[in-house]
PDB file of N, CA and C in Angstrom:
ATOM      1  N   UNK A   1      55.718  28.318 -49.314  1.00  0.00           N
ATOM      2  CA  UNK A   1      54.748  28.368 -50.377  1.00  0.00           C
ATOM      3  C   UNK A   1      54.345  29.822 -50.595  1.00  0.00           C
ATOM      4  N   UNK A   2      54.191  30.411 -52.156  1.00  0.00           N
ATOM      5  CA  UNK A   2      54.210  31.937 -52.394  1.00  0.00           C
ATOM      6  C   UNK A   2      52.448  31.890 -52.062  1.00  0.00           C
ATOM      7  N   UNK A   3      52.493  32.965 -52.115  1.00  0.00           N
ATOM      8  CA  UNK A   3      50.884  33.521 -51.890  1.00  0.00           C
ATOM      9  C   UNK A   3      50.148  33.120 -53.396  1.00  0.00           C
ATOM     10  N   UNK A   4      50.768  33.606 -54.327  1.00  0.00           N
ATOM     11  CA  UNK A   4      49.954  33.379 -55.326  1.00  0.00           C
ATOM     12  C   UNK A   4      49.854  31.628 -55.210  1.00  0.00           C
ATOM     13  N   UNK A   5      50.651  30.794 -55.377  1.00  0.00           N
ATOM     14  CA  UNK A   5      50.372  29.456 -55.796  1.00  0.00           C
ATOM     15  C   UNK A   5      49.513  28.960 -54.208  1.00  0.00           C
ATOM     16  N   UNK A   6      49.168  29.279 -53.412  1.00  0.00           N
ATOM     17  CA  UNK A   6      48.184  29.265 -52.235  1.00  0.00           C
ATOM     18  C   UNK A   6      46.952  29.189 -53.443  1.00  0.00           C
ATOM     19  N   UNK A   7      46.415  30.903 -53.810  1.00  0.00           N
ATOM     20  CA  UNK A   7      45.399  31.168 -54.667  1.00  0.00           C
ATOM     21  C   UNK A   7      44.989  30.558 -55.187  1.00  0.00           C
ATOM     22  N   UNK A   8      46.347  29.982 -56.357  1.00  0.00           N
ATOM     23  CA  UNK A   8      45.734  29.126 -57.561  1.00  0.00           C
ATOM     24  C   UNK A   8      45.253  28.053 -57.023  1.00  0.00           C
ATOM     25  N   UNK A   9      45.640  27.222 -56.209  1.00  0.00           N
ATOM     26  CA  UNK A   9      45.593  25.841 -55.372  1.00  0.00           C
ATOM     27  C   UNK A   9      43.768  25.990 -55.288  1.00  0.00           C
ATOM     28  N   UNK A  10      43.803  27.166 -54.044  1.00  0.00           N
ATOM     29  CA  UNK A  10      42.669  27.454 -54.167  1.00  0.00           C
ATOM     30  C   UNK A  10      41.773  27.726 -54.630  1.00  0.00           C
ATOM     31  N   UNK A  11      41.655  28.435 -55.787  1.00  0.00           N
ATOM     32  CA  UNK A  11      40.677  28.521 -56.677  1.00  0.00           C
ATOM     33  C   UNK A  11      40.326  27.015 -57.787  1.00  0.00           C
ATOM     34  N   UNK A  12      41.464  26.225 -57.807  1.00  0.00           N
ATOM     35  CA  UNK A  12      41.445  25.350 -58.692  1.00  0.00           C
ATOM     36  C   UNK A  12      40.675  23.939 -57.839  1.00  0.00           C
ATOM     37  N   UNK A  13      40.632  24.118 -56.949  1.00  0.00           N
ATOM     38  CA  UNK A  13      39.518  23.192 -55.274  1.00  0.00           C
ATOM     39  C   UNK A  13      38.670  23.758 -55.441  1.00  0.00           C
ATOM     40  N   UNK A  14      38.253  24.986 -55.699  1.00  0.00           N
ATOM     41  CA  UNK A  14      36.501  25.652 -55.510  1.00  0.00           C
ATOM     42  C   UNK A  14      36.406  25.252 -57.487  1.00  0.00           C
ATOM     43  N   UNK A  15      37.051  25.301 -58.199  1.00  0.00           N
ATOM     44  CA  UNK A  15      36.332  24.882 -59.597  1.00  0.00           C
ATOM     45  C   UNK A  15      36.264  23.173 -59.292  1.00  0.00           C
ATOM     46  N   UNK A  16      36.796  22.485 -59.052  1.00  0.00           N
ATOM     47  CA  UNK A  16      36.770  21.307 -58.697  1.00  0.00           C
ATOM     48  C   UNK A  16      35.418  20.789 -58.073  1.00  0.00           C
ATOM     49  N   UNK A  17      35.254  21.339 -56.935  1.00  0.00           N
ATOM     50  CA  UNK A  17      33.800  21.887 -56.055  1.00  0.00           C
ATOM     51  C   UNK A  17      32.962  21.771 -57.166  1.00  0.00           C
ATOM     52  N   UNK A  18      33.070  22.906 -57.456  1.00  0.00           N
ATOM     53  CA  UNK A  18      31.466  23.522 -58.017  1.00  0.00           C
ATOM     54  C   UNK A  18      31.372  22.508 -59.670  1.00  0.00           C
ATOM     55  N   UNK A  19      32.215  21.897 -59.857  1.00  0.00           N
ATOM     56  CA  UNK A  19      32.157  20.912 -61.065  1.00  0.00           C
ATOM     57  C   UNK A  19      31.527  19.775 -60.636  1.00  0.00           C
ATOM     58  N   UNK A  20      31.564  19.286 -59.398  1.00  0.00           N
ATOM     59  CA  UNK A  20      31.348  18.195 -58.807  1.00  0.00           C
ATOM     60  C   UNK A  20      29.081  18.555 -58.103  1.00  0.00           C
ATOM     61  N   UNK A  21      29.583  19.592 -57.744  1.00  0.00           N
ATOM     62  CA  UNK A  21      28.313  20.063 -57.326  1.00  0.00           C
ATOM     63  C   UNK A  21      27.045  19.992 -58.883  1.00  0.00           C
ATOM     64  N   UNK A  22      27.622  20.769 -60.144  1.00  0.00           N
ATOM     65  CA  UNK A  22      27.106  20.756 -60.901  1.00  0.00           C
ATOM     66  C   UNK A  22      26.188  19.079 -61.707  1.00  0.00           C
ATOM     67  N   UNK A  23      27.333  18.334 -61.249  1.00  0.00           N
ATOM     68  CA  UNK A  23      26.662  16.517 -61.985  1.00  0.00           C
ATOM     69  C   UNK A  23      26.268  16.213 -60.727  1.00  0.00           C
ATOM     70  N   UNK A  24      25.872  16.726 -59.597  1.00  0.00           N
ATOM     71  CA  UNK A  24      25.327  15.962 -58.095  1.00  0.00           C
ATOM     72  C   UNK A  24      24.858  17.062 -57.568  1.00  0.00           C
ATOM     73  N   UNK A  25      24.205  16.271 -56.638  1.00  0.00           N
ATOM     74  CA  UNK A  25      23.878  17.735 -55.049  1.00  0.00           C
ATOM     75  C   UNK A  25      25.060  17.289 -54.394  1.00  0.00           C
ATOM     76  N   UNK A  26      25.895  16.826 -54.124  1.00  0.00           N
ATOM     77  CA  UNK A  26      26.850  16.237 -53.153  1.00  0.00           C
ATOM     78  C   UNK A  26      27.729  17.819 -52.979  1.00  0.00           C
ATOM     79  N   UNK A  27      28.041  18.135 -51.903  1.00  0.00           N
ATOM     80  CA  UNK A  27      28.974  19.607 -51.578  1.00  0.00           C
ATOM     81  C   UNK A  27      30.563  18.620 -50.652  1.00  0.00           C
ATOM     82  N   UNK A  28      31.481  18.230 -51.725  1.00  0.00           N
ATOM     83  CA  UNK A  28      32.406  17.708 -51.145  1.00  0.00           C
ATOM     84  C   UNK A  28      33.611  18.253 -51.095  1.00  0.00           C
ATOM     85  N   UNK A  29      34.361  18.139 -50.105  1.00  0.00           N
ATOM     86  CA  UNK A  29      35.616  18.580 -49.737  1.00  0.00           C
ATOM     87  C   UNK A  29      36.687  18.292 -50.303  1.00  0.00           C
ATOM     88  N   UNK A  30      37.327  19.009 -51.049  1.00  0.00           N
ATOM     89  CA  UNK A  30      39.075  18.344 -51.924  1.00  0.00           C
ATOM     90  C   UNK A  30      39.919  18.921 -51.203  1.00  0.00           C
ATOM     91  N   UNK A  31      41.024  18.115 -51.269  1.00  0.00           N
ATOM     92  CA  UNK A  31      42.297  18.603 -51.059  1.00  0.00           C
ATOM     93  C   UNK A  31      43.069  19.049 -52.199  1.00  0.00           C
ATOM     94  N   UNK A  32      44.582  18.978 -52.219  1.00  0.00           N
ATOM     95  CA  UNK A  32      45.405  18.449 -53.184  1.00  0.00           C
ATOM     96  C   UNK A  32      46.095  17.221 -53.617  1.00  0.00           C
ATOM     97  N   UNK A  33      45.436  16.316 -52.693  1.00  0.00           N
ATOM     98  CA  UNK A  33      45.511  14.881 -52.840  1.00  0.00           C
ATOM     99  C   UNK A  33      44.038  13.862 -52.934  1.00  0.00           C
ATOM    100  N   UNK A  34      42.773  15.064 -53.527  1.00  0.00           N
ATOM    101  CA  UNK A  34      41.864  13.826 -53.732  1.00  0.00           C
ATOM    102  C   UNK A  34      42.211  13.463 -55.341  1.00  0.00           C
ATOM    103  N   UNK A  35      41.224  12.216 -55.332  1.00  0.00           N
ATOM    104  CA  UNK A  35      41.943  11.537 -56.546  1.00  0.00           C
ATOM    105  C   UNK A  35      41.122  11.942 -57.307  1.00  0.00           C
ATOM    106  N   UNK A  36      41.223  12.116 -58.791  1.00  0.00           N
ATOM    107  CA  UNK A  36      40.420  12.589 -60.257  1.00  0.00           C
ATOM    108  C   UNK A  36      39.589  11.035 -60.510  1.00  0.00           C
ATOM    109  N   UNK A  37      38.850  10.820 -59.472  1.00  0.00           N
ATOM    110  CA  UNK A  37      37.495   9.427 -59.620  1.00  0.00           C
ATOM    111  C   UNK A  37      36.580   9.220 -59.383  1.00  0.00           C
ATOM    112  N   UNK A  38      35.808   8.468 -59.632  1.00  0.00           N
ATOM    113  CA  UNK A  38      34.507   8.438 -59.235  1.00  0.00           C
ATOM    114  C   UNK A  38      34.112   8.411 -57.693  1.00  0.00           C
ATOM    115  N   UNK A  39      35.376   7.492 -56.827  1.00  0.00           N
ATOM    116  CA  UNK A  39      34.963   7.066 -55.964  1.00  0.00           C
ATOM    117  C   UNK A  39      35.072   8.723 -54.633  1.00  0.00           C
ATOM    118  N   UNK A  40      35.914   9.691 -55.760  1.00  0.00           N
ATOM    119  CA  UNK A  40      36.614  10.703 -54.979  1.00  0.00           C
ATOM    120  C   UNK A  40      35.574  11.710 -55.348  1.00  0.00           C
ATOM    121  N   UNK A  41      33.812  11.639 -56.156  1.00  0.00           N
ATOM    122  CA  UNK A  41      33.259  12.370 -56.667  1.00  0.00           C
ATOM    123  C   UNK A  41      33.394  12.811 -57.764  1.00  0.00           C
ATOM    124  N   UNK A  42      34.900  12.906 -58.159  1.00  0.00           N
ATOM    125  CA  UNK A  42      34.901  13.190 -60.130  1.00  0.00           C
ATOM    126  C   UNK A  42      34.715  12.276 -61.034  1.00  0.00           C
ATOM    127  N   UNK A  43      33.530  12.237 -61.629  1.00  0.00           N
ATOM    128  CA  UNK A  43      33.495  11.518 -62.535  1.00  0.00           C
ATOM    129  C   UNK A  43      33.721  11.899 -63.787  1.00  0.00           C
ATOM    130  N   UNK A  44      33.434  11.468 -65.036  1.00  0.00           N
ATOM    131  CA  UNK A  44      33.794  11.589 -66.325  1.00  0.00           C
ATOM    132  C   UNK A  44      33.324  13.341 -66.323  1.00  0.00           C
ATOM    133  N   UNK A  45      32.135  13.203 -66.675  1.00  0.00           N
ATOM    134  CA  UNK A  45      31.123  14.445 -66.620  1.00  0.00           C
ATOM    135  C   UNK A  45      31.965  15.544 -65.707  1.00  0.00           C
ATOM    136  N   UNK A  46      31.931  15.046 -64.569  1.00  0.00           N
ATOM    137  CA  UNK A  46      32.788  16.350 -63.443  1.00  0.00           C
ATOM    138  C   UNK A  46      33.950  16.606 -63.939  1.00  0.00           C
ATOM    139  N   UNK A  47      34.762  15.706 -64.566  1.00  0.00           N
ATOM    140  CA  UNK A  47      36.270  16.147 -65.003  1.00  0.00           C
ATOM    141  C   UNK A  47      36.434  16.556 -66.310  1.00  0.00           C
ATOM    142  N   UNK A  48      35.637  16.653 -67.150  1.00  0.00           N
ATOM    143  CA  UNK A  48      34.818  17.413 -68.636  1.00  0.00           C
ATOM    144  C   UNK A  48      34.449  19.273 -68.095  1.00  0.00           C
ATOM    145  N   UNK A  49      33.777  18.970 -67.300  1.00  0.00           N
ATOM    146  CA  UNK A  49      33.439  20.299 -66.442  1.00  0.00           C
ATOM    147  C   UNK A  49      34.481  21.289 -65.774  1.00  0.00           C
ATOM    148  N   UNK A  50      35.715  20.540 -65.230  1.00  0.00           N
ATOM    149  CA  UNK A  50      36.758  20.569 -64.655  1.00  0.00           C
ATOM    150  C   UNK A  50      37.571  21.297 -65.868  1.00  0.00           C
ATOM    151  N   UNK A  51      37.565  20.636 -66.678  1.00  0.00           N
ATOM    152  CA  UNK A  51      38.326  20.840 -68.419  1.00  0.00           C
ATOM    153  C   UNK A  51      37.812  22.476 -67.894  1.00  0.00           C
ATOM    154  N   UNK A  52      36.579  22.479 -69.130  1.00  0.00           N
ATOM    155  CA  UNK A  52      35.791  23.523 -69.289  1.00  0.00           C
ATOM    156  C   UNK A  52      36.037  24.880 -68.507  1.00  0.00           C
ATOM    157  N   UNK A  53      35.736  25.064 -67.153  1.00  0.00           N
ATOM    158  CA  UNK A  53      35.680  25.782 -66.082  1.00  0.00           C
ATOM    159  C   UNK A  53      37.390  26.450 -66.005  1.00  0.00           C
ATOM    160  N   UNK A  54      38.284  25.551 -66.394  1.00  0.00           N
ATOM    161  CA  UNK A  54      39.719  25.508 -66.192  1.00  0.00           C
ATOM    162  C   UNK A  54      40.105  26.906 -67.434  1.00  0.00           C
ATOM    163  N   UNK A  55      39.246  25.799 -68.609  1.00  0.00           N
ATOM    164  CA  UNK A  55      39.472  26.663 -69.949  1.00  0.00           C
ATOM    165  C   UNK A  55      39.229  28.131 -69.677  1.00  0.00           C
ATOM    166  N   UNK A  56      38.166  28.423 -69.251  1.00  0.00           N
ATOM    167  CA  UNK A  56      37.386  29.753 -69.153  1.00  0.00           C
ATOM    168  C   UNK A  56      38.148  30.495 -68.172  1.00  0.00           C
ATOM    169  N   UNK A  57      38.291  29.921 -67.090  1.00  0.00           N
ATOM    170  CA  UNK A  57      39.176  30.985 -66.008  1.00  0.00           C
ATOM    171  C   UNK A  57      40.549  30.949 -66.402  1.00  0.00           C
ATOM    172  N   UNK A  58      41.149  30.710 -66.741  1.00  0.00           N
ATOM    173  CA  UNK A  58      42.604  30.909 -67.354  1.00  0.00           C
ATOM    174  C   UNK A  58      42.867  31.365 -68.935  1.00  0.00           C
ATOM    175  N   UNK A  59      41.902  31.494 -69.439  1.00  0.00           N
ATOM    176  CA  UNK A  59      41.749  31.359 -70.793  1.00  0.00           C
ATOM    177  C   UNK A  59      43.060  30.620 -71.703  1.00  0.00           C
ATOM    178  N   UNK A  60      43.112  29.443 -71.399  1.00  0.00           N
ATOM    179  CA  UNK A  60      43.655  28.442 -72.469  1.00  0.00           C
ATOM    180  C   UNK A  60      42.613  27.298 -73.207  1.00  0.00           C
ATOM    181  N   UNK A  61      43.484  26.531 -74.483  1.00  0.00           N
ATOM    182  CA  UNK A  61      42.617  25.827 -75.248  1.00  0.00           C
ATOM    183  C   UNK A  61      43.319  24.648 -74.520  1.00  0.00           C
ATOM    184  N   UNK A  62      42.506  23.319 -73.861  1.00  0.00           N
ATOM    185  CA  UNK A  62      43.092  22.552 -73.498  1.00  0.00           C
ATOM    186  C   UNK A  62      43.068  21.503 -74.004  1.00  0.00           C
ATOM    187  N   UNK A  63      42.216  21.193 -75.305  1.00  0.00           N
ATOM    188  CA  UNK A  63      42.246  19.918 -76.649  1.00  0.00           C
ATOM    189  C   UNK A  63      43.697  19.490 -76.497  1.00  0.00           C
ATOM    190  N   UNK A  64      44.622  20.155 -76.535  1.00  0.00           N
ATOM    191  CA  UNK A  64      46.194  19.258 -76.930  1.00  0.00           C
ATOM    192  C   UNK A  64      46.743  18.899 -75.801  1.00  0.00           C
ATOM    193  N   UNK A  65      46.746  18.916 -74.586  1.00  0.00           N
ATOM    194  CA  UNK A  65      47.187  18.541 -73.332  1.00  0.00           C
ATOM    195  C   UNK A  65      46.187  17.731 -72.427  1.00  0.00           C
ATOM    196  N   UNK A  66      44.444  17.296 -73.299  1.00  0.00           N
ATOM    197  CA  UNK A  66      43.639  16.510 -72.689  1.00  0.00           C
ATOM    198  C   UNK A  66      44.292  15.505 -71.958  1.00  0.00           C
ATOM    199  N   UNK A  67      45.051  14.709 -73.129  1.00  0.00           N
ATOM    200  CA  UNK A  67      45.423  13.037 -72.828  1.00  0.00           C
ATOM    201  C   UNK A  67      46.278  13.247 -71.447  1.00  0.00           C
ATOM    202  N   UNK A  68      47.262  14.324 -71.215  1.00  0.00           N
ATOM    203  CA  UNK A  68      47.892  14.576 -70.247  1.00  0.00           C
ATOM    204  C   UNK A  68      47.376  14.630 -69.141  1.00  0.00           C
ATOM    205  N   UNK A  69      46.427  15.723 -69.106  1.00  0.00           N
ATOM    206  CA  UNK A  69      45.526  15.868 -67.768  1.00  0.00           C
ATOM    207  C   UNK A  69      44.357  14.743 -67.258  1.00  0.00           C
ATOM    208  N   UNK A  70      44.454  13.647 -68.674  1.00  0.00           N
ATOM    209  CA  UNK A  70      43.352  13.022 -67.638  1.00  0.00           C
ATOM    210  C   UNK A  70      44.472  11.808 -67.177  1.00  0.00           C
ATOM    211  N   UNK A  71      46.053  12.220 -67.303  1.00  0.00           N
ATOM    212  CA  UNK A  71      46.547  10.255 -66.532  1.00  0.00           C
ATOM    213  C   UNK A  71      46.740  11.761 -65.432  1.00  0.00           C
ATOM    214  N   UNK A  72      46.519  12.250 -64.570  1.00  0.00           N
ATOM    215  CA  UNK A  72      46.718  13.221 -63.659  1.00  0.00           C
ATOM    216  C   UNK A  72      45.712  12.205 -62.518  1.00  0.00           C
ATOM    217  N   UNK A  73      46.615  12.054 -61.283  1.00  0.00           N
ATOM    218  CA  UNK A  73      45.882  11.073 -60.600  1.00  0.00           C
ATOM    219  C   UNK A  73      45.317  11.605 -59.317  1.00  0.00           C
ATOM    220  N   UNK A  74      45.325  12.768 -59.065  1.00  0.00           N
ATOM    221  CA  UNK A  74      44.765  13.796 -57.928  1.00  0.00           C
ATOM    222  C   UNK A  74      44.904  15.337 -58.548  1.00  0.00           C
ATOM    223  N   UNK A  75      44.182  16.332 -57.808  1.00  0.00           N
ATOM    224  CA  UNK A  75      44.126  17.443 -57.750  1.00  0.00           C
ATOM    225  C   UNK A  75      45.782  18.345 -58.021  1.00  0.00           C
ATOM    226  N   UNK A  76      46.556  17.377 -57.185  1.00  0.00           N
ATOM    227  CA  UNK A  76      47.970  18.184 -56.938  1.00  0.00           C
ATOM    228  C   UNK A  76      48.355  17.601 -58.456  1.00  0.00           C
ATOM    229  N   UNK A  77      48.409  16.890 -59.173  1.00  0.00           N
ATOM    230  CA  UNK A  77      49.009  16.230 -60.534  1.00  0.00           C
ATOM    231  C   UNK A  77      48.396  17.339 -61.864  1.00  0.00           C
ATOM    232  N   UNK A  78      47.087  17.373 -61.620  1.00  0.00           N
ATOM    233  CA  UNK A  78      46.624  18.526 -62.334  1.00  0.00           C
ATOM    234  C   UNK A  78      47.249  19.697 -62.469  1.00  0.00           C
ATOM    235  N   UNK A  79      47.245  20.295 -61.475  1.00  0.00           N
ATOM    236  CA  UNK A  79      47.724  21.789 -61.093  1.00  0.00           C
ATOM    237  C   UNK A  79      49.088  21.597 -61.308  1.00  0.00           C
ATOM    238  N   UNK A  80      50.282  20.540 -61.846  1.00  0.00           N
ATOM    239  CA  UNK A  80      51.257  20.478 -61.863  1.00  0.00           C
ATOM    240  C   UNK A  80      51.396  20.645 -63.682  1.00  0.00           C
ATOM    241  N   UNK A  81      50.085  19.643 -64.179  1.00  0.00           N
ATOM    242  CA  UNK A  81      50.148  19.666 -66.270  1.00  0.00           C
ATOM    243  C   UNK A  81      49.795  20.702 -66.221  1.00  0.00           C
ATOM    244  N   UNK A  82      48.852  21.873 -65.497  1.00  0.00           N
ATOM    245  CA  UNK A  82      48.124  23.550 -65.567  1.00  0.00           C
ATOM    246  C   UNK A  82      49.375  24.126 -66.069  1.00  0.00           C
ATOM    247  N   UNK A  83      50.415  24.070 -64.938  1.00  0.00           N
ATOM    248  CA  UNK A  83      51.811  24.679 -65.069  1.00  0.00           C
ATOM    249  C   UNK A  83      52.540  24.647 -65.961  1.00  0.00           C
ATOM    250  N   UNK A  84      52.657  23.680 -66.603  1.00  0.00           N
ATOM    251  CA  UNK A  84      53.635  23.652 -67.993  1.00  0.00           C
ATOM    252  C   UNK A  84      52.638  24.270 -68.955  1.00  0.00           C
ATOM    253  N   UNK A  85      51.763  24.206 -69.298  1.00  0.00           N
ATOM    254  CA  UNK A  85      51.048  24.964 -70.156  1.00  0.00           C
ATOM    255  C   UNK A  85      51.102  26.426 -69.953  1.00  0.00           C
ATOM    256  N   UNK A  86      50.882  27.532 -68.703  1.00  0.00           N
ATOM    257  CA  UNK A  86      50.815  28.341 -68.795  1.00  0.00           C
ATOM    258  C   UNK A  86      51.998  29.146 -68.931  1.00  0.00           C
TER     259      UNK A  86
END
C-alpha cells in the first residue's frame, strides 16, 4: 500500500469522524469496513456532511455521482466511487 493512498484512507476516516461527531456527541471509531448506517453512526445527516466535507477538501462537485456514492456500503466502497471521479 503507497503512502499517499494510507493518507487519503486516512483523512477520509477523520472527515467521516468529525461528520459523525457534528449530528452527535458520539466520538466513534471507523475503519475501512464500517458500514455508511445508522446502526454504524452515519446517518442521513452524517452522510450529507460526509458529501459536503468531501466536496470542500478535494474540491469536486459531487451532485452527479450522489446516486453512486450513496449504494457505497462501507467506508472502503466510498473511497473506491472518490477514485473514479478524481
Amino acid at each position: 500500500m503507497t503512502e499517499d493512498k494510507i493518507i487519503l484512507e486516512e483523512e477520509i476516516l477523520e472527515i467521516c469522524r468529525e461528520a459523525v461527531r457534528q449530528v452527535s456527541a458520539e466520538d466513534r471509531e471507523f475503519t475501512m469496513d464500517t458500514e455508511l448506517s445508522a446502526k454504524d453512526g452515519i446517518d442521513s445527516l452524517a452522510f450529507m456532511n460526509i458529501i459536503i466535507a468531501l466536496e470542500i477538501r478535494f474540491d469536486v462537485v459531487l451532485d452527479e455521482r450522489l446516486a453512486a456514492l450513496k449504494e457505497a456500503k462501507n467506508i472502503r466502497e466510498l473511497i473506491e466511487q472518490l477514485k473514479q471521479i478524481r
